[in-house]
Protein backbone atom coordinates (compact mmCIF):
# COMPACT_ATOMS: atom_id res chain seq x y z
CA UNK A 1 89.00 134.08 4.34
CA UNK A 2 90.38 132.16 7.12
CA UNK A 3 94.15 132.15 7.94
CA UNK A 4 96.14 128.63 9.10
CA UNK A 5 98.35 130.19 12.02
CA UNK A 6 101.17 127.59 13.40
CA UNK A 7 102.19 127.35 17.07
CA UNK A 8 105.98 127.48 17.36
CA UNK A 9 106.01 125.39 20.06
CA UNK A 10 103.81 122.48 18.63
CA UNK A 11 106.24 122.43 15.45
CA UNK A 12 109.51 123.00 17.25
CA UNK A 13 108.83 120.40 20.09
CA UNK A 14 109.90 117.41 17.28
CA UNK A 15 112.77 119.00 15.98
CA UNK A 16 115.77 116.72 14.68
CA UNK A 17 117.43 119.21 17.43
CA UNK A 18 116.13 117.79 20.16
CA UNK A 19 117.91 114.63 21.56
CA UNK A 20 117.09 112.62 24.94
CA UNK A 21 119.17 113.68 27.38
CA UNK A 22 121.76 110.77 29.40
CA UNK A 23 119.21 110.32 32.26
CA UNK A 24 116.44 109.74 29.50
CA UNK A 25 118.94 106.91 27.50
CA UNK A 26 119.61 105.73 31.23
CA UNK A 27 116.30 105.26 32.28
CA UNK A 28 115.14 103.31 28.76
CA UNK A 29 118.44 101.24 28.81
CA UNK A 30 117.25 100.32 32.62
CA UNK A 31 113.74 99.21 31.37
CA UNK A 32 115.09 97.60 28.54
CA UNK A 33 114.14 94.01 29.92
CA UNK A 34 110.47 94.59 30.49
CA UNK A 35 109.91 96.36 27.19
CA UNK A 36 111.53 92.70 25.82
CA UNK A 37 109.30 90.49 28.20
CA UNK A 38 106.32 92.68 27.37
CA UNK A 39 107.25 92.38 23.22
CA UNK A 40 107.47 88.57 23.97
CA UNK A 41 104.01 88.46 25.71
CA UNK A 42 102.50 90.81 23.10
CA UNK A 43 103.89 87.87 20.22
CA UNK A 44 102.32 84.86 22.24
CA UNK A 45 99.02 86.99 21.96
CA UNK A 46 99.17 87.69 18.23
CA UNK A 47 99.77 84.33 17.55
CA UNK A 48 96.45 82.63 18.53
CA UNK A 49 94.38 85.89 17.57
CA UNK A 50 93.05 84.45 14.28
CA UNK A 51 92.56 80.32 16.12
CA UNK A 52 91.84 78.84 19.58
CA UNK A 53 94.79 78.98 21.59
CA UNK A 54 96.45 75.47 21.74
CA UNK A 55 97.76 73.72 24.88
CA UNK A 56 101.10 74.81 23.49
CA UNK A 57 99.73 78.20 22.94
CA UNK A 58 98.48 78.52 26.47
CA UNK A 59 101.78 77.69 27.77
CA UNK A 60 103.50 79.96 25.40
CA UNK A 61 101.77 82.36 27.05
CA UNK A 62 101.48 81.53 30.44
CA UNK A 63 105.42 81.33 30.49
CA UNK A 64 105.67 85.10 28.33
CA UNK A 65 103.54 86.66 31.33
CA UNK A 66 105.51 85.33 34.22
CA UNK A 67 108.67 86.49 32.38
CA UNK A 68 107.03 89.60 32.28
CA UNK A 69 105.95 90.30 35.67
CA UNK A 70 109.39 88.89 36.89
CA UNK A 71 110.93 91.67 34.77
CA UNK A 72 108.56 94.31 36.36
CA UNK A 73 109.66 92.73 39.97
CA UNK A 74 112.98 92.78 39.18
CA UNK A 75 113.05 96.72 37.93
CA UNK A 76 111.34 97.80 40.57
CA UNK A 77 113.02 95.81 43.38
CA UNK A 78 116.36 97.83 41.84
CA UNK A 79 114.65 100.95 41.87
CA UNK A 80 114.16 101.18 45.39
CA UNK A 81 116.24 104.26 46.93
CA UNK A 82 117.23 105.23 43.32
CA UNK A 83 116.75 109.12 41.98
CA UNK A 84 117.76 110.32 38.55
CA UNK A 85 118.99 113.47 38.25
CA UNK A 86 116.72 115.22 35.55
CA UNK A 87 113.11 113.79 36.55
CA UNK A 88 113.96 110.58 34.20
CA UNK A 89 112.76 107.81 35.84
């Protein structure tokens, strides 16, 4: 007979316990426009998944990804010189 062992550390690792820490919030809360502009993009793409993409479609689209790269730009033009405390970033 076989015995199911658990490893404390694979269980305890998702406790309700366990909170992000400031830095963590920080960091999200600074990345909180490209995780939008990349949620946009990812709707234009769903939308012509099931048809040919209109010319309204491709512009849909066109526009989502230059939103999104100009949030990338902009987050890492203000992350230049910056260090969180904690390894966060």
């Amino acid at each position: 007979m076989n015995t199911i062992v658990t490893v404390a550390d694979a269980v305890t690792a998702f406790a309700d316990w366990i909170e992000p820490t400031a830095a963590e919030l920080d960091a999200i809360e600074r990345e909180m426009p490209v995780i939008l502009a990349d949620v946009d993009l990812l709707d234009a793409y769903i939308v012509t998944l099931d048809r040919t993409p209109s010319e309204l479609d491709v512009r849909r689209i066109r526009r989502a990804r230059n939103r999104a790269l100009a949030a990338r730009v902009a987050l890492a033009n203000n992350a230049v010189g910056t260090t969180v405390p904690g390894g966060a970033a």
